[in-house]
Protein backbone atom coordinates (compact mmCIF):
# COMPACT_ATOMS: atom_id res chain seq x y z
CA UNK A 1 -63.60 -92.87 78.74
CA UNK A 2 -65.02 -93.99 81.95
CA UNK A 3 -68.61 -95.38 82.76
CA UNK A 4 -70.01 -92.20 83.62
CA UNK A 5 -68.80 -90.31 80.62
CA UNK A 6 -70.40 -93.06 78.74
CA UNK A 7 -73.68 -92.92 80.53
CA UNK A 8 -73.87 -89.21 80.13
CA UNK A 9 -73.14 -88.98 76.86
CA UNK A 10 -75.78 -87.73 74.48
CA UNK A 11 -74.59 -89.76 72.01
CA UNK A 12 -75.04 -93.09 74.34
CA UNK A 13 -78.53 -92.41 74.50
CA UNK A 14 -79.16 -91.85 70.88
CA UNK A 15 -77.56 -95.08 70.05
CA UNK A 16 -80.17 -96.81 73.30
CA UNK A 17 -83.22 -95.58 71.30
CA UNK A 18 -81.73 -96.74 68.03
CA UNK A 19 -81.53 -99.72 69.20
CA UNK A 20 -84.44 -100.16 71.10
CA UNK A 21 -87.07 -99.03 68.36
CA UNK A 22 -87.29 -102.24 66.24
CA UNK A 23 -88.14 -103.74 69.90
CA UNK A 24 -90.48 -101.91 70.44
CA UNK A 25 -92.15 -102.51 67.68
CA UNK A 26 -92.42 -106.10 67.69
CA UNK A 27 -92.62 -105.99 71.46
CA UNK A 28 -96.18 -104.10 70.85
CA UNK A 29 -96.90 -106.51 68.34
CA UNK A 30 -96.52 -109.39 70.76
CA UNK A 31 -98.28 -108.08 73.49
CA UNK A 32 -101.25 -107.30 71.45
CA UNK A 33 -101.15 -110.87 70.99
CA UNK A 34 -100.71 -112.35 74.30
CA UNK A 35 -103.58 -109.64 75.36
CA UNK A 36 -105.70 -111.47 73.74
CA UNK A 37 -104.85 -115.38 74.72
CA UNK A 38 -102.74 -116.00 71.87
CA UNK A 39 -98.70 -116.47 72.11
CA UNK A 40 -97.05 -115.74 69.20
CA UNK A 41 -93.47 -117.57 69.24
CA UNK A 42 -93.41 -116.79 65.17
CA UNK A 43 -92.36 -113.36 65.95
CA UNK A 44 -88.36 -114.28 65.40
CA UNK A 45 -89.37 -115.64 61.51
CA UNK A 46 -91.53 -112.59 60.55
CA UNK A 47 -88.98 -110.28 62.08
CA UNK A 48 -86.95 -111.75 59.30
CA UNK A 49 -89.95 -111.70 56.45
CA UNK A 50 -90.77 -107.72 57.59
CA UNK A 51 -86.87 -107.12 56.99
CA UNK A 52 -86.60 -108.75 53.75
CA UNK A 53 -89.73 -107.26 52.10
CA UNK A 54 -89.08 -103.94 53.52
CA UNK A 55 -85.81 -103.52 51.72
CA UNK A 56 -86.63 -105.55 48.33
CA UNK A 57 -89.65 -103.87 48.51
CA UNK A 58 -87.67 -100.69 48.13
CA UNK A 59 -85.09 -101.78 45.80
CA UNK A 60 -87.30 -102.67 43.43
CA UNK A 61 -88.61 -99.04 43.17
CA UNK A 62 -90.99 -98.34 45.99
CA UNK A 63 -90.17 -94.87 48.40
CA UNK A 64 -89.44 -96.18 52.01
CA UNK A 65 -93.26 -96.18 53.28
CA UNK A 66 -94.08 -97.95 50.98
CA UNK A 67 -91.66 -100.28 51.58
CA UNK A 68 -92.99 -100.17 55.04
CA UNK A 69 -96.29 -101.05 53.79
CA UNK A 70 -94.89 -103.99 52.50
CA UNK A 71 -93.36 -105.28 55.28
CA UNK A 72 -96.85 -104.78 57.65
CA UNK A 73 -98.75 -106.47 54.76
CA UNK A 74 -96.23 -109.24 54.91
CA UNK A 75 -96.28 -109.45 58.72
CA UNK A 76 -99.93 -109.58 58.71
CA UNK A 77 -99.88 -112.74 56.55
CA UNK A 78 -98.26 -114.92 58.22
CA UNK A 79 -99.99 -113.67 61.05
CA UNK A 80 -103.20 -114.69 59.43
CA UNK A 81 -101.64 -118.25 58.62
CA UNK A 82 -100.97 -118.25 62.07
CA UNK A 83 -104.27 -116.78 63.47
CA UNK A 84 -106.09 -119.75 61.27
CA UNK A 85 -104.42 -122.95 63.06
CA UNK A 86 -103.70 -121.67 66.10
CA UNK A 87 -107.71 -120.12 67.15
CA UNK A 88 -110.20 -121.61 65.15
CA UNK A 89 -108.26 -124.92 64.63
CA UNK A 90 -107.31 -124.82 68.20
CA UNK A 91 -103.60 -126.17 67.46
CA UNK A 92 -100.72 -125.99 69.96
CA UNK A 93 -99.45 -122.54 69.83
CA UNK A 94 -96.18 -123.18 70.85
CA UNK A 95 -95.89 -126.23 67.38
CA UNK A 96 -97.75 -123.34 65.23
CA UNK A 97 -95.69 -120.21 66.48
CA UNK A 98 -92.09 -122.10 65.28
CA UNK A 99 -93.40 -123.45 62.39
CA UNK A 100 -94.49 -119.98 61.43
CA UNK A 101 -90.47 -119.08 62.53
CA UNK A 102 -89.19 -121.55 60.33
CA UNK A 103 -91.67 -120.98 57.58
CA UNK A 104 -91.17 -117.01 57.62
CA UNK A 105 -87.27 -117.45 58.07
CA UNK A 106 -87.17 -120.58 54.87
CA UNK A 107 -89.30 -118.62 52.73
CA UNK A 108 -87.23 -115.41 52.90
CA UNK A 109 -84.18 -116.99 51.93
CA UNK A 110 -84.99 -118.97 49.08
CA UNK A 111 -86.76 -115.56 47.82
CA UNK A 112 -83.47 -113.66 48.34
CA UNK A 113 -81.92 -116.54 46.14
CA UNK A 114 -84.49 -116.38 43.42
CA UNK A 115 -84.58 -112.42 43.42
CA UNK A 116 -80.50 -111.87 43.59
CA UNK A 117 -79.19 -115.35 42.98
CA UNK A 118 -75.48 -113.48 41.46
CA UNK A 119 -74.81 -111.50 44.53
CA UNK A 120 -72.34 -112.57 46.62
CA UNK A 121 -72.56 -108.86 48.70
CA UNK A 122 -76.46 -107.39 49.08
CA UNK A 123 -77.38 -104.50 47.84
CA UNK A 124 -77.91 -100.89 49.38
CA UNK A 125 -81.02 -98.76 49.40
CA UNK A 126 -80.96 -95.24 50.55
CA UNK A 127 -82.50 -95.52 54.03
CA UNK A 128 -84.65 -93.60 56.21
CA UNK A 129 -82.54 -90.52 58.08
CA UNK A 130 -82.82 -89.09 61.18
CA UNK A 131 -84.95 -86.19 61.19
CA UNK A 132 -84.42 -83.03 63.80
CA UNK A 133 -87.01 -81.58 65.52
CA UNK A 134 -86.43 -78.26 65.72
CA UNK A 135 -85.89 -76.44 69.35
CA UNK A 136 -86.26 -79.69 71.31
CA UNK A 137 -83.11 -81.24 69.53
CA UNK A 138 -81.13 -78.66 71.27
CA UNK A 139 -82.43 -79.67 74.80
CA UNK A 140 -79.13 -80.85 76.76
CA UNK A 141 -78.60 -84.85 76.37
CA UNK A 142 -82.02 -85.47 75.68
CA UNK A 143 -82.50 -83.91 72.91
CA UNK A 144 -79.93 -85.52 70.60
CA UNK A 145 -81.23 -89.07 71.91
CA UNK A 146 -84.90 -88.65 71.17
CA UNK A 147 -85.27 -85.91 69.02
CA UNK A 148 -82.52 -86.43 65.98
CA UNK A 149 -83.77 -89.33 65.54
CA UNK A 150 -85.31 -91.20 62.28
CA UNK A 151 -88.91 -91.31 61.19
CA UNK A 152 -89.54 -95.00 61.95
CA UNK A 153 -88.29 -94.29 65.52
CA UNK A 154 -90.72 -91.81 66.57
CA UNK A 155 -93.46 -93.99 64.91
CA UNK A 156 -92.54 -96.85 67.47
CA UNK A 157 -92.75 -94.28 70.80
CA UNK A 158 -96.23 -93.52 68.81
CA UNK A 159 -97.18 -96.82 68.65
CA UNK A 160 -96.72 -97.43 72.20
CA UNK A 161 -99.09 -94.42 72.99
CA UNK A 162 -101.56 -95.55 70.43
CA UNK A 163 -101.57 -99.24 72.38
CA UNK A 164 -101.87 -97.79 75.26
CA UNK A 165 -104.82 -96.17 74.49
CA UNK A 166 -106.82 -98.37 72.47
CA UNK A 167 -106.16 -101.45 74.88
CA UNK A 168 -106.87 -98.95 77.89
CA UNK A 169 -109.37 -96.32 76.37
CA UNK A 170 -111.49 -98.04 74.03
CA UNK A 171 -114.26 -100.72 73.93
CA UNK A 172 -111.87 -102.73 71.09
CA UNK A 173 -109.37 -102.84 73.68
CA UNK A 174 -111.62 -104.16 76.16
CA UNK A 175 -112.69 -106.97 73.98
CA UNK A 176 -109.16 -107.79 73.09
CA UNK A 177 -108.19 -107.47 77.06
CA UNK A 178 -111.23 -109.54 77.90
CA UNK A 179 -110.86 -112.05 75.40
CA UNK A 180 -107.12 -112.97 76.65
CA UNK A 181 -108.74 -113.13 79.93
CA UNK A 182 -112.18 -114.34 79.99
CA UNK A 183 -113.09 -115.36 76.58
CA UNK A 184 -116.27 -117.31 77.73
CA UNK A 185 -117.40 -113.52 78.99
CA UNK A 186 -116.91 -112.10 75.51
CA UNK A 187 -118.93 -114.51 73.77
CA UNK A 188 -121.71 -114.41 76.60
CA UNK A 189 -121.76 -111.04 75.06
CA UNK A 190 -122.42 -111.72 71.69
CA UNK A 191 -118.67 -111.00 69.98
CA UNK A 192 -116.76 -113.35 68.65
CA UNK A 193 -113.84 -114.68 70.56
CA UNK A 194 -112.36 -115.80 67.21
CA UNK A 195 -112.56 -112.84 65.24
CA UNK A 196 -111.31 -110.81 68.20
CA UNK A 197 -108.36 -113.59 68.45
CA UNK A 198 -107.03 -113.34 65.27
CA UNK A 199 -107.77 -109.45 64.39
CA UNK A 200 -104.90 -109.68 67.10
CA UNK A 201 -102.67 -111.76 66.28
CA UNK A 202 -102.84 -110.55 62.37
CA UNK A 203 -102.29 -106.95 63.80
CA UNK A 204 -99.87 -107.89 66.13
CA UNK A 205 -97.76 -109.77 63.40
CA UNK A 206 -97.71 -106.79 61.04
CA UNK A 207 -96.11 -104.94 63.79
CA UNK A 208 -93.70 -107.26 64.40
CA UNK A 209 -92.90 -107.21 60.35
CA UNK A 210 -92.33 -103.19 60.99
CA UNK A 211 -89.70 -103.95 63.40
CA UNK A 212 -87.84 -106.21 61.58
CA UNK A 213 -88.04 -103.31 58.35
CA UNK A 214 -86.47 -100.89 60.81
CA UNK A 215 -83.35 -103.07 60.46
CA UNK A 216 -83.14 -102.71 57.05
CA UNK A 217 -84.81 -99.15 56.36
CA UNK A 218 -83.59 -97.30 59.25
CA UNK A 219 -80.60 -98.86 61.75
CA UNK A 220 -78.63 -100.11 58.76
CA UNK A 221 -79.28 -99.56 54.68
CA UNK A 222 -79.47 -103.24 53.51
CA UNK A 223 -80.27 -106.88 54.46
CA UNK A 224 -78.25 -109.70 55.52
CA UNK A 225 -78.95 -112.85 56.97
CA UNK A 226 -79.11 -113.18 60.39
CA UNK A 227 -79.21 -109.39 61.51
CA UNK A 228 -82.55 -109.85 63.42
CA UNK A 229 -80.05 -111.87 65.76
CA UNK A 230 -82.68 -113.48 68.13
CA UNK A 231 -84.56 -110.13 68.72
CA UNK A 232 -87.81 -111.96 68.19
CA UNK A 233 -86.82 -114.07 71.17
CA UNK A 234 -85.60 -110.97 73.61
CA UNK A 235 -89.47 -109.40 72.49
CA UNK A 236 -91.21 -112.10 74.31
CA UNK A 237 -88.72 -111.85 77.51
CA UNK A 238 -90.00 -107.98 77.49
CA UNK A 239 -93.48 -108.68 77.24
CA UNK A 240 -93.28 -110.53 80.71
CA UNK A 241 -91.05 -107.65 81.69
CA UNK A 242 -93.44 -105.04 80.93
CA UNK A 243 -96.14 -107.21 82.96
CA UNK A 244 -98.44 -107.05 79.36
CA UNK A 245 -98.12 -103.29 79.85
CA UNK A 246 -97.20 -101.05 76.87
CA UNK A 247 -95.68 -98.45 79.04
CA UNK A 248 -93.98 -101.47 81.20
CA UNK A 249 -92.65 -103.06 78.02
CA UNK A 250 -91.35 -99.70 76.65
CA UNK A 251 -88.99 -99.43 79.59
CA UNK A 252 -88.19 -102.62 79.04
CA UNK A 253 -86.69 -102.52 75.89
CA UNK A 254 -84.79 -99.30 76.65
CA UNK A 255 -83.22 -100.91 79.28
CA UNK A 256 -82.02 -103.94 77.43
CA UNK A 257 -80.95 -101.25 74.50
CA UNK A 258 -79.09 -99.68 76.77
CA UNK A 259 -77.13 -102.76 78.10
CA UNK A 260 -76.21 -103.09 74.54
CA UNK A 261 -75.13 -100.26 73.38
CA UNK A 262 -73.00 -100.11 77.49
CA UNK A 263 -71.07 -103.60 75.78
CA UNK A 264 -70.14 -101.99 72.32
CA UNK A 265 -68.44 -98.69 74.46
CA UNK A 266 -66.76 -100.94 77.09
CA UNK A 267 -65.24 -103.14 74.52
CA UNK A 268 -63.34 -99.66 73.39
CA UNK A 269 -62.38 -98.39 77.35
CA UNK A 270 -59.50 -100.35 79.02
CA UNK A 271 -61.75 -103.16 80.13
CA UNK A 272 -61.98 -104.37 76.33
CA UNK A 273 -58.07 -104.99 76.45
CA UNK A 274 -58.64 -107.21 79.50
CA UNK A 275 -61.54 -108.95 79.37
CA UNK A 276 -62.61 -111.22 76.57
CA UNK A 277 -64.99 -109.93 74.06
CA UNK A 278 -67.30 -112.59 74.43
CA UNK A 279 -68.31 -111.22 78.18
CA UNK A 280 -69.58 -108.18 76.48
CA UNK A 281 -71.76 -110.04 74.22
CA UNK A 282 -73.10 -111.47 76.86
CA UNK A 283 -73.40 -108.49 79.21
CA UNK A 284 -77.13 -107.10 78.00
CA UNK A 285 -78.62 -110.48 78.06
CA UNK A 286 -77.48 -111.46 81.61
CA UNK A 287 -78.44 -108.41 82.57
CA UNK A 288 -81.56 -108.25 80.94
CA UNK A 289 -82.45 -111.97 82.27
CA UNK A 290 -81.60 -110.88 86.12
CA UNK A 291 -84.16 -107.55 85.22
CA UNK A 292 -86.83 -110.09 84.11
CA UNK A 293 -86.41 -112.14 86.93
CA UNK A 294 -86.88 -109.27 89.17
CA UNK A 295 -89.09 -107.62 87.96
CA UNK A 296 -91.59 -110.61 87.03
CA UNK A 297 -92.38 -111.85 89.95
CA UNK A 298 -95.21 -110.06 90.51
CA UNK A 299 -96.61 -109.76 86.57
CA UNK A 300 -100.52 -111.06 86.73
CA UNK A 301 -100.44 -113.52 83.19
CA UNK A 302 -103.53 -112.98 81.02
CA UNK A 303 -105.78 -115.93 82.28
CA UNK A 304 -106.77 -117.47 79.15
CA UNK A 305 -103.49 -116.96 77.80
CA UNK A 306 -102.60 -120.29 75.55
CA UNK A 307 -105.84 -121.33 76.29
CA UNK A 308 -107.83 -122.58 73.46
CA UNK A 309 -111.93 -121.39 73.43
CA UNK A 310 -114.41 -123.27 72.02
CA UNK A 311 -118.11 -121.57 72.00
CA UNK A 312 -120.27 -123.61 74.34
CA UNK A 313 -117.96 -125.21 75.75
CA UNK A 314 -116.23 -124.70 79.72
């Protein structure tokens, strides 16, 4: 199989949205945040929380949304412990988003010891599957790829549409927009910088939380440690990417989805008897790094972004 039989394949571009829906998700989540003034670098650790509560959630009984549930609710706590220190406490956000990585990612491990401390092999749920929409599943190429897909996935295209809009469309996401921009112009207003702050950053968190579920509810049917694999980290990259545009950020992660899923089909063509399979590994994040470089040049950062407000203060 050459490239382009790869990269016309239908079922290359089903496995590119597979892979890029949990990014998506928590790539929306951290945008949301940064919209607003407020990095989140605690997305990699609640990635890992979303996962684990997701699929324990629905071990232990729950169907699969609620499950989901679970993992937003669980998202959107540490995204309130985060919210608290880093906004109205004013600490660095950079200190408070790793310690809320190394919190989330601590705390989910000893749980999976308490709650299964005799398995040496997790174990499986029944997981989400894809679901066919009928007529446009049988359009050429694209149909397979975006329309056999599972529930969770068309829920992250709709959450790009639904942040699009309300950041875009609606007053809320002109506060939130405003507030990442000119804070000092919000509260001249009479709306709380604060509240608007860490509404986003608690919303944006539960998001992220979602993502890491799809791992475990959707791309695979269990959890492991380790399988959000720096994903948190390659969300953040995309944000710049995208400019702090949903629609931006959405190409963004197809793009590095694609890259990946290009590495796993190479490593099976000739190429993978030749080169090392270490290049491959490589291959999407290279690529991905000379895209951000590119294509970030020009990206206007939110002006208040990182920047701490205190009411009355310049």
């Amino acid at each position: 199989m050459d490239l382009l039989d790869i990269l016309f394949s239908a079922a290359f571009w089903a496995a590119t949205v597979r892979i890029a829906s949990p990014l998506i998700f928590a790539t929306m989540g951290e945008l949301i945040c940064e919209r607003a003034g407020v990095l989140n670098l605690g997305i990699e650790g609640i990635m890992v929380a979303g996962a684990f509560a997701g699929w324990i959630s629905v071990w232990a009984g729950l169907p699969l949304w609620g499950g989901v549930g679970v993992a937003l609710l669980t998202g959107m706590a540490f995204g309130l412990l985060h919210s608290i220190l880093s906004v109205p406490f004013g600490l660095s956000q950079h200190v408070v988003g790793v310690g809320i990585t190394l919190f989330a990612t601590s705390t989910t491990f000893y749980t999976y010891r308490v709650v299964l401390p005799e398995v040496s092999s997790p174990p499986k749920i029944t997981a989400f599957q894809p679901v066919e929409i009928p007529f446009l599943a049988d359009i050429p190429l694209i149909g397979p790829a975006l329309f056999h897909q599972t529930p969770l996935t068309y829920a992250a295209f709709l959450l790009v549409a639904l942040t699009a809009f309300v950041l875009y469309r609606t007053p809320l996401g002109l506060a939130v927009r405003a507030a990442g921009e000119s804070p000092s112009a919000v509260s001249a207003q009479g709306l709380s910088v604060t509240a608007i702050r860490m509404g986003a950053v608690i919303v944006g968190s539960g998001f992220m939380a979602v993502g890491g579920a799809f791992l475990t509810m959707s791309a695979f049917d269990s959890f492991f440690f380790d399988m959000v694999g720096g994903r948190g980290w390659i969300c953040i990259a995309l944000v710049v990417f995208g400019a702090w545009k949903p629609g931006k950020a959405l190409l963004g992660a197809i793009l590095f989805a694609a890259f990946d899923a290009l590495q796993i089909r190479l490593q099976q063509t000739g190429i993978g008897a030749i080169v090392p399979y270490q290049v491959f590994l490589m291959l999407p994040y290279i690529l991905s790094i000379l895209a951000l470089v590119l294509m970030s040049r020009r990206a206007e950062v939110p002006a208040a972004l990182m920047v701490p407000f205190n009411k009355g203060e310049r």
